[in-house]
N, C-alpha and C. Protein backbone atom coordinates (compact mmCIF):
# COMPACT_ATOMS: atom_id res chain seq x y z
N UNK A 1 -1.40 11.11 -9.85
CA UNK A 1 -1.51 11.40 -8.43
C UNK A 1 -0.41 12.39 -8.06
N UNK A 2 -1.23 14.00 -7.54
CA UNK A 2 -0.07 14.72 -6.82
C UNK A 2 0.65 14.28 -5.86
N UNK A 3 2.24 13.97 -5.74
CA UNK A 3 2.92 13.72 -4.77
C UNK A 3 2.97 15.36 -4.19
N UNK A 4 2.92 15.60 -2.26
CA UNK A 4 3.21 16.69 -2.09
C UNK A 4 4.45 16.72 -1.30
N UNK A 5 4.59 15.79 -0.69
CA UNK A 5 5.71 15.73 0.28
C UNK A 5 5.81 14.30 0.39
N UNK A 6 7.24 14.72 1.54
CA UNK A 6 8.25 13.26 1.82
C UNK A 6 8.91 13.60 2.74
N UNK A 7 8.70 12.69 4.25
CA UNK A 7 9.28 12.53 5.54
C UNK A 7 10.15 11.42 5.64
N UNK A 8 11.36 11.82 5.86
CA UNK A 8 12.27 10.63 6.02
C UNK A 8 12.81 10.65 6.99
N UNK A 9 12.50 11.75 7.77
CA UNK A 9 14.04 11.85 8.88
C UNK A 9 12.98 11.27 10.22
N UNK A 10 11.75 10.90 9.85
CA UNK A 10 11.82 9.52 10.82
C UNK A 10 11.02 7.88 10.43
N UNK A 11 11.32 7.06 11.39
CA UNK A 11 10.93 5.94 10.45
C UNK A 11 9.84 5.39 10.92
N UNK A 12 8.51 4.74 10.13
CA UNK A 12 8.61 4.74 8.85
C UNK A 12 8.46 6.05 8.20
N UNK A 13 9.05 6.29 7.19
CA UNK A 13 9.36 7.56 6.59
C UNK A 13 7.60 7.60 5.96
N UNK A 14 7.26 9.07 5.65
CA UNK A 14 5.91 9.40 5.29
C UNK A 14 5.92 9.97 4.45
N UNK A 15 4.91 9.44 3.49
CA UNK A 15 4.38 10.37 2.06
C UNK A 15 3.14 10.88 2.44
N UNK A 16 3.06 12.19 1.46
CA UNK A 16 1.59 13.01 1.52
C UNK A 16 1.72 13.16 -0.05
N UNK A 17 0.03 12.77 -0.46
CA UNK A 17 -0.09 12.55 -1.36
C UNK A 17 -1.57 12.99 -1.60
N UNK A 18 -1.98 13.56 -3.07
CA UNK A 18 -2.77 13.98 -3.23
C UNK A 18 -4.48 12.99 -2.78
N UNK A 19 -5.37 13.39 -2.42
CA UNK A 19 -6.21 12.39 -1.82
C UNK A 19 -7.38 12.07 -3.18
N UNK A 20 -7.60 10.85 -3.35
CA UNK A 20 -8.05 10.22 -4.54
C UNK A 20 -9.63 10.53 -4.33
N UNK A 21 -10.76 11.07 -4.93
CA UNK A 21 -11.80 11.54 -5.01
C UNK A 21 -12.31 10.08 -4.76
N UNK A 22 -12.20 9.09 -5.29
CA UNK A 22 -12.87 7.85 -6.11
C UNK A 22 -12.35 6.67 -5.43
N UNK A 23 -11.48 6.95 -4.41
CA UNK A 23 -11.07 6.20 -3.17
C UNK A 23 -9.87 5.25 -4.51
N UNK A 24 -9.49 4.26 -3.37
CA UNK A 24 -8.33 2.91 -4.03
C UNK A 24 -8.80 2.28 -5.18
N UNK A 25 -7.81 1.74 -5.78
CA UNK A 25 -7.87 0.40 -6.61
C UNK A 25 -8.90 -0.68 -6.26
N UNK A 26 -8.43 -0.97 -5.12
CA UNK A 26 -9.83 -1.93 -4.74
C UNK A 26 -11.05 -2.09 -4.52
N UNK A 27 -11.45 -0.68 -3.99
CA UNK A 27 -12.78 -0.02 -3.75
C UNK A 27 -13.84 -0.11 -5.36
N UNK A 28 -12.66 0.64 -5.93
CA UNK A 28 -13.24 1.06 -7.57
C UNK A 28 -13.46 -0.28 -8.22
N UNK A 29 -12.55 -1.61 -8.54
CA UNK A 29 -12.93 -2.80 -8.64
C UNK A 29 -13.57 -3.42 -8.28
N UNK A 30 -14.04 -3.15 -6.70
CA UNK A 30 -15.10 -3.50 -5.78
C UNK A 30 -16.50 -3.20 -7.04
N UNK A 31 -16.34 -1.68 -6.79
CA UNK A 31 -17.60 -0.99 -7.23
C UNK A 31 -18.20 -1.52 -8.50
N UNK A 32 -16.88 -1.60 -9.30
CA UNK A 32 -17.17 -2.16 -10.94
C UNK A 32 -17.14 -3.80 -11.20
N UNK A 33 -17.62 -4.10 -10.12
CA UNK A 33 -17.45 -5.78 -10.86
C UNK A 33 -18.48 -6.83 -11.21
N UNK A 34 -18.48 -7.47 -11.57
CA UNK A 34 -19.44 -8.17 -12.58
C UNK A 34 -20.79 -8.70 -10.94
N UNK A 35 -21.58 -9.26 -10.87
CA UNK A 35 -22.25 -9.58 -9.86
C UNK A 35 -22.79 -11.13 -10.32
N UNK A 36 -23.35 -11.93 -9.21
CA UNK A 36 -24.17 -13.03 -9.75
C UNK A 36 -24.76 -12.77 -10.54
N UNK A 37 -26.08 -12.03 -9.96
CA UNK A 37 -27.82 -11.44 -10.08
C UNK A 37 -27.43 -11.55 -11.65
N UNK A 38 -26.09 -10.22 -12.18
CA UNK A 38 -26.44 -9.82 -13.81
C UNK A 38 -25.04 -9.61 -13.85
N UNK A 39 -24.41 -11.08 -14.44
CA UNK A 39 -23.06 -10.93 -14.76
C UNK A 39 -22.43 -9.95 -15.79
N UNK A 40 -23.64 -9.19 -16.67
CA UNK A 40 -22.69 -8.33 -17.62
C UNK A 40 -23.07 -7.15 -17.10
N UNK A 41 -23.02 -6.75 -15.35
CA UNK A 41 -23.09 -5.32 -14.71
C UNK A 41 -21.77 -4.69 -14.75
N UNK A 42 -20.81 -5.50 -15.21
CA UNK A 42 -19.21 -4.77 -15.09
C UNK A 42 -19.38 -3.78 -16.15
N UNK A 43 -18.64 -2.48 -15.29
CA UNK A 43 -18.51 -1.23 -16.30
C UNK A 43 -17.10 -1.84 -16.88
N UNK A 44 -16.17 -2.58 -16.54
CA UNK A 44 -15.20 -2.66 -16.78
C UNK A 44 -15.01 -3.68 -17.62
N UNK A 45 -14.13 -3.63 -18.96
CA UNK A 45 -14.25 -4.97 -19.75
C UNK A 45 -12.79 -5.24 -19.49
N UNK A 46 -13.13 -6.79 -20.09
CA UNK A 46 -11.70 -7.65 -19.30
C UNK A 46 -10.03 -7.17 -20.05
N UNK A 47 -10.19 -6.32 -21.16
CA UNK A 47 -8.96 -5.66 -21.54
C UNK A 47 -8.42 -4.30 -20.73
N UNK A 48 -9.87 -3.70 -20.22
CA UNK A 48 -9.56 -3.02 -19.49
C UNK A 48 -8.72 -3.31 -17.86
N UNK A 49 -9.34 -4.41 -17.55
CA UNK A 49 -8.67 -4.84 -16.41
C UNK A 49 -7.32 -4.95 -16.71
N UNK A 50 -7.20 -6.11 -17.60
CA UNK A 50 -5.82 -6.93 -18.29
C UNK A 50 -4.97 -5.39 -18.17
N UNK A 51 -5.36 -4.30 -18.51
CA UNK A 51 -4.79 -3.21 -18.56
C UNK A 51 -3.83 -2.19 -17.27
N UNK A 52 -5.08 -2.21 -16.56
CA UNK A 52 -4.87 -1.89 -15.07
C UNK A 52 -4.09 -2.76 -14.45
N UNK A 53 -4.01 -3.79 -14.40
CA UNK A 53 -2.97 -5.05 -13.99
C UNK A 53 -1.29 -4.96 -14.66
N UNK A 54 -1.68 -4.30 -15.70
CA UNK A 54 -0.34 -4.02 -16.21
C UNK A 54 0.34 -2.95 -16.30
N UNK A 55 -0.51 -1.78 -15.74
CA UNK A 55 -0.23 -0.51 -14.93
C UNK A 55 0.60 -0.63 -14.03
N UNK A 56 -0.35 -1.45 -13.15
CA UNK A 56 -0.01 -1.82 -11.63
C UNK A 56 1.75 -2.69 -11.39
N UNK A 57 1.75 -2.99 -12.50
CA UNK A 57 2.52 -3.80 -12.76
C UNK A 57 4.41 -3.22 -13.21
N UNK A 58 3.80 -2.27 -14.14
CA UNK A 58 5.06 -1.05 -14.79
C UNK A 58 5.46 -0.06 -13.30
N UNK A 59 4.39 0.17 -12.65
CA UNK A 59 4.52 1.06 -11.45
C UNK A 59 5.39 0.10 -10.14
N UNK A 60 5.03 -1.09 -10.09
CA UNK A 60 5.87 -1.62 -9.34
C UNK A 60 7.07 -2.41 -9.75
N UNK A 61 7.41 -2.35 -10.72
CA UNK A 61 8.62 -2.36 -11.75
C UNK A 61 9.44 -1.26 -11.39
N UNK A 62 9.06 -0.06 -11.71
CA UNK A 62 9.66 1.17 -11.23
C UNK A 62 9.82 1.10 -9.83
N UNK A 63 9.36 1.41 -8.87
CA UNK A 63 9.65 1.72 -7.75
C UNK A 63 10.90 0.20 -6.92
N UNK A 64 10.38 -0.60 -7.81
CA UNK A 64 11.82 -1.86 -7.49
C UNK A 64 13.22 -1.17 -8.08
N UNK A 65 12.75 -0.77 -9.19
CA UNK A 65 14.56 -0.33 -9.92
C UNK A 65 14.92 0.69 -8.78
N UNK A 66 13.87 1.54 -8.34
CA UNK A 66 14.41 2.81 -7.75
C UNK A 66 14.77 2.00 -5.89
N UNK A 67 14.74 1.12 -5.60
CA UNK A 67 14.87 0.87 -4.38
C UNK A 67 13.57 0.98 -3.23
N UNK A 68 12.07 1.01 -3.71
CA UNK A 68 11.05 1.67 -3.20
C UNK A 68 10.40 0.35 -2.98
N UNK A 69 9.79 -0.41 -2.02
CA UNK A 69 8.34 -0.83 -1.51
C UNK A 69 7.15 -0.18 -1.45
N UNK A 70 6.16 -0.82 -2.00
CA UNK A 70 4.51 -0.43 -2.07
C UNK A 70 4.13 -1.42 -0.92
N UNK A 71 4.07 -0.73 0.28
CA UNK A 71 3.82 -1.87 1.49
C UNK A 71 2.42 -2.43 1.17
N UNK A 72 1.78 -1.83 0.53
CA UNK A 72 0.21 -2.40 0.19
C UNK A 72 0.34 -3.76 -0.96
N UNK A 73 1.04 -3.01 -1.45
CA UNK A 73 1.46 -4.80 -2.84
C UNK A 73 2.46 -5.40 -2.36
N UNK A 74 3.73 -5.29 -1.52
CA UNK A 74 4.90 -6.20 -1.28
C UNK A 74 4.01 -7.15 -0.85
């Protein structure tokens, strides 16, 4: 994700950031997930998830060392 900018000098301070074609994390999990009707409709297999979870996971690892909140995950 292109970061383009960063507003700090007022609060809450603002990021601009490149805009995601394929929308959020949640949307896309939305989109890909298993259903009643036909439980093996997931494009996504469960290592793949296990995966993304541990993305999600290294990324908010980082932004803790650096002093940063993800107001969407805090």
């Amino acid at each position: 994700i292109q970061l383009y900018g960063i507003c700090s000098r007022i609060r809450p301070p603002f990021v601009v950031m490149e805009l995601m074609v394929n929308g959020d994390l949640k949307n896309y999990l939305y989109r890909h997930r298993q259903n009643e009707i036909n439980p093996k409709s997931s494009t996504l297999t469960e290592s793949a998830m296990i995966q993304l979870a541990l993305d999600v996971a290294d990324g908010m690892d980082y932004l803790s060392d650096h002093k940063f909140v993800h107001r969407d995950l805090a």
